[in-house]
Protein backbone atom coordinates (compact mmCIF):
# COMPACT_ATOMS: atom_id res chain seq x y z
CA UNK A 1 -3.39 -3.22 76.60
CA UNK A 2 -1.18 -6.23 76.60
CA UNK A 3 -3.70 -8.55 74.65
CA UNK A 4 -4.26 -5.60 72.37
CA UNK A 5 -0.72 -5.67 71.46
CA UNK A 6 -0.30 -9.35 71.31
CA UNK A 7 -3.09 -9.42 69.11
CA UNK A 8 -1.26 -6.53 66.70
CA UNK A 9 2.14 -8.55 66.89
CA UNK A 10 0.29 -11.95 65.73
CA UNK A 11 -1.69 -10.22 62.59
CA UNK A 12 1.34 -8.13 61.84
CA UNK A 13 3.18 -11.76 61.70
CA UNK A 14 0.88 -13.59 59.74
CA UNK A 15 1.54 -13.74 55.93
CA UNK A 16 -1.57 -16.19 55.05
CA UNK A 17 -3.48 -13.01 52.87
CA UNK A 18 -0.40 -12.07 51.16
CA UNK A 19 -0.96 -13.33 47.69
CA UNK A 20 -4.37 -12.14 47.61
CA UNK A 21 -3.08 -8.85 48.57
CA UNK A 22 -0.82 -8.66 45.78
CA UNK A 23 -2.74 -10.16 43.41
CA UNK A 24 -5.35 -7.19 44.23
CA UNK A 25 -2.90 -4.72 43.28
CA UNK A 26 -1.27 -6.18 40.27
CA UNK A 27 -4.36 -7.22 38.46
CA UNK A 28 -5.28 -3.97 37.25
CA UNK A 29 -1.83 -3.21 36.07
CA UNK A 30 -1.27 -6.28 34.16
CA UNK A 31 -5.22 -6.28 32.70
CA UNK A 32 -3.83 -2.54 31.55
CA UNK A 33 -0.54 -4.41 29.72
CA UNK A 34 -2.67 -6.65 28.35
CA UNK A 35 -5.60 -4.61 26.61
CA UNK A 36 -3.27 -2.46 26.47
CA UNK A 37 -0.76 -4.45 23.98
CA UNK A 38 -3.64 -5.83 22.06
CA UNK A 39 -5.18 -2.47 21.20
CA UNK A 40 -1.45 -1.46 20.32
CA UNK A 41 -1.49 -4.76 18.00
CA UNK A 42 -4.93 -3.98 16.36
CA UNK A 43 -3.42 -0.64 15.50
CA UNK A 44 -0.26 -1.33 14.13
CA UNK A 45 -2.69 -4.36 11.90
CA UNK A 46 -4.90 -1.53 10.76
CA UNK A 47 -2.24 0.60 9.72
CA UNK A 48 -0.47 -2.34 7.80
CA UNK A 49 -3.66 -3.17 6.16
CA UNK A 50 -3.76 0.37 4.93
CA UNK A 51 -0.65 0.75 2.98
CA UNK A 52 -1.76 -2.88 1.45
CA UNK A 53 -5.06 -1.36 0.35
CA UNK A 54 -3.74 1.26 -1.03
CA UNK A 55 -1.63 -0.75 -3.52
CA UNK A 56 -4.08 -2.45 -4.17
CA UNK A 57 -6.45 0.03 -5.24
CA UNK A 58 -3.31 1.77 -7.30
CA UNK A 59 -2.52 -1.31 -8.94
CA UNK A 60 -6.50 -2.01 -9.95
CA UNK A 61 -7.04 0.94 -11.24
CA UNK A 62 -3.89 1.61 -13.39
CA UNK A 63 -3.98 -0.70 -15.82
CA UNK A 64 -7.72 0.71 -16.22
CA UNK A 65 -7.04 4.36 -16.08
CA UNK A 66 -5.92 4.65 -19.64
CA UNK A 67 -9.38 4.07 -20.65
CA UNK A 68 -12.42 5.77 -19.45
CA UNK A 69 -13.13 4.45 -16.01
CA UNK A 70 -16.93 5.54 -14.63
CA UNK A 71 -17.64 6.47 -11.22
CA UNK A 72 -19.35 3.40 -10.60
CA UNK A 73 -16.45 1.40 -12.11
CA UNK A 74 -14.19 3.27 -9.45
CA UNK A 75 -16.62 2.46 -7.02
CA UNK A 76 -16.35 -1.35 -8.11
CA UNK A 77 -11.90 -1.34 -7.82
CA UNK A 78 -12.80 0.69 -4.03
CA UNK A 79 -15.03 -2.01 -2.86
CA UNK A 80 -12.45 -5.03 -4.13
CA UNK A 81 -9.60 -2.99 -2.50
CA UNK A 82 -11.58 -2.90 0.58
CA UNK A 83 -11.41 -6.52 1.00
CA UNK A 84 -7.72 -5.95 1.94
CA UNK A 85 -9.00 -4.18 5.06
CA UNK A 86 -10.73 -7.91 6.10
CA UNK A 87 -11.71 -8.44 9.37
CA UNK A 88 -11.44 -4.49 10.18
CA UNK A 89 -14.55 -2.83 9.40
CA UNK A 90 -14.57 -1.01 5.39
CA UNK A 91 -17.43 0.92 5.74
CA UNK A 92 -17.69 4.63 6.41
CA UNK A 93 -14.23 4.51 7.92
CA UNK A 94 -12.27 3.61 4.59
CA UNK A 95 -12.22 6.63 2.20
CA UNK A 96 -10.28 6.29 -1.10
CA UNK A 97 -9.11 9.51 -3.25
CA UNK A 98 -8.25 8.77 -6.78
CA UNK A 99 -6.23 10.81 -9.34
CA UNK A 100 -4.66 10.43 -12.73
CA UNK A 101 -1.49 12.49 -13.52
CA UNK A 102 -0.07 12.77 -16.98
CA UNK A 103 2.66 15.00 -18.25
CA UNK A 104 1.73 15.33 -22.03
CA UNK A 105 2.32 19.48 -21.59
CA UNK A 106 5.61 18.62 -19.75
CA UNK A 107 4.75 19.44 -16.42
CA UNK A 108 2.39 17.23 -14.12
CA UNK A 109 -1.27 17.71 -14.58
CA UNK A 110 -4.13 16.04 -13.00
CA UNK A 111 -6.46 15.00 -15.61
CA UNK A 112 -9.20 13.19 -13.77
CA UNK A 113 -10.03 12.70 -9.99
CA UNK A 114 -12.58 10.66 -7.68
CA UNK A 115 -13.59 9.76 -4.22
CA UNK A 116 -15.09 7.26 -2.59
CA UNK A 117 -16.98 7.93 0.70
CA UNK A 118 -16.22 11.30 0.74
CA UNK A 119 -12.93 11.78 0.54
CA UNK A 120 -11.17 15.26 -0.10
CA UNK A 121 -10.10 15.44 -3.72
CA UNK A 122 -6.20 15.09 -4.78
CA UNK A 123 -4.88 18.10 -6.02
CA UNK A 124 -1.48 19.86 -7.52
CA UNK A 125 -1.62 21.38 -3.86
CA UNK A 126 -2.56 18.48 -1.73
CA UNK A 127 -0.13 15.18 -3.07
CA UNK A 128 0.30 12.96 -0.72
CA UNK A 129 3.65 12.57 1.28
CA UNK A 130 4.24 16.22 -0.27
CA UNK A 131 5.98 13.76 -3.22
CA UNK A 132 7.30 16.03 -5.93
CA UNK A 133 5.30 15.29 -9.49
CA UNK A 134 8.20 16.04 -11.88
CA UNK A 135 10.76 14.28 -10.05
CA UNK A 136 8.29 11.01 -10.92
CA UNK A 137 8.15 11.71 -14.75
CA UNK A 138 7.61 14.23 -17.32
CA UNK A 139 7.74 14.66 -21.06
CA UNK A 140 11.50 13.50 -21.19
CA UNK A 141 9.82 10.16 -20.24
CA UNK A 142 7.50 10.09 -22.72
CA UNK A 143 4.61 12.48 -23.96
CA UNK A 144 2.12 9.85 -22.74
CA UNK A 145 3.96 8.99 -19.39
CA UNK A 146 0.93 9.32 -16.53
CA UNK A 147 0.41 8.17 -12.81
CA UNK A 148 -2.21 6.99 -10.51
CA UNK A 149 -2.07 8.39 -7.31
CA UNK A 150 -4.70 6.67 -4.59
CA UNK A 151 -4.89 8.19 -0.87
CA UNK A 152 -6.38 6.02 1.90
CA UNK A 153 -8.00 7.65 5.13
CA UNK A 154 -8.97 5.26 7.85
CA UNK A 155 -10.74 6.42 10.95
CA UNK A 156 -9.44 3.61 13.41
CA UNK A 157 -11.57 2.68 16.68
CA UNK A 158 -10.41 0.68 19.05
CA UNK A 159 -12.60 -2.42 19.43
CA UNK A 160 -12.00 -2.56 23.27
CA UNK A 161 -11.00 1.28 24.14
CA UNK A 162 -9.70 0.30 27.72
CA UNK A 163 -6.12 1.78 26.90
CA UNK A 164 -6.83 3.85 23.32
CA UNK A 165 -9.67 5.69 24.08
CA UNK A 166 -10.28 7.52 21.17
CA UNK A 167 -10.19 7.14 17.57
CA UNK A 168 -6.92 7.38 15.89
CA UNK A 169 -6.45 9.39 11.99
CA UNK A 170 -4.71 6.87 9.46
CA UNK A 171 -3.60 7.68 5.97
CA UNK A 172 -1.36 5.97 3.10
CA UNK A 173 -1.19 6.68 -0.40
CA UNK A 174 0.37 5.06 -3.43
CA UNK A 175 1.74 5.43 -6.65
CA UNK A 176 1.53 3.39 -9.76
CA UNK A 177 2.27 3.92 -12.93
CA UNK A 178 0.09 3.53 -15.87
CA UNK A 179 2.06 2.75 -18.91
């Protein structure tokens, strides 16, 4: 048993695997940190790019929304606004929700409405941020005082899903006056 133990006492002595060792176990932690942070990044980048698109779309379409604007003309102002999304993918996952608010009969009133990619409408009931419509103007403004309102839904996936393993709801909206 005395060779045994010898043996035991040498190994037990000998540090000459220790960085492998540790390296072992903190690889997987730090790879974690890493994708980790950079699908944290990518995130934070998508959202920013969101609020940009959507004023960007509210401040293409205002200065046209006194006049009659088409669907396909809409559809034209979504896909230049969706060049603000650039390099995150704008297809399916960028949905735009238009709406034009004017205040002729005093109290807010949405006069025209459209969607791109099939987004859910903007309503009376459904304004984004759950911003109050005659705090933002009214007839004391002006009988022809009106608004864009433009709602941005991204459905974020993460290019690496190591850490954020599942796709992640984002939304902005903006305001913009027309006159």
């Amino acid at each position: 048993m005395a060779p045994r133990t010898a043996l035991a006492a040498r190994l037990a002595g000998d540090r000459a695997g220790t960085a492998a060792v540790e390296f072992a176990l903190l690889t997987p932690l730090f790879a974690t940190l890493f994708f980790g942070t950079f699908e944290l990044a990518n995130l934070l980048l998508a959202d920013m790019k969101l609020s940009a698109t959507a004023q960007a779309a509210a401040d293409l379409v205002a200065p046209r929304a006194l006049g009659s604007l088409s669907h396909a003309d809409i559809a034209d102002l979504s896909a230049a606004a969706a060049q603000v999304m650039a390099p995150l993918p704008a297809g399916a996952q960028l949905k735009l929700a238009y709406a034009g608010v004017t205040y002729s009969g005093g109290a807010p009133a949405i006069v025209w409405h459209d969607e791109t990619n099939g987004a859910a409408a903007i309503t009376l009931a459904t304004i984004p941020g759950g911003v109050d419509l005659a705090a933002l103007g009214g007839s004391a403004i002006g009988a022809t005082d009106s608004l864009v309102i433009v709602r941005v839904d991204y459905a974020y996936a993460s290019p690496v899903s190591y850490v954020l393993a599942r796709s992640w709801s984002l939304s902005d909206a903006a305001f913009e006056r027309q006159n």
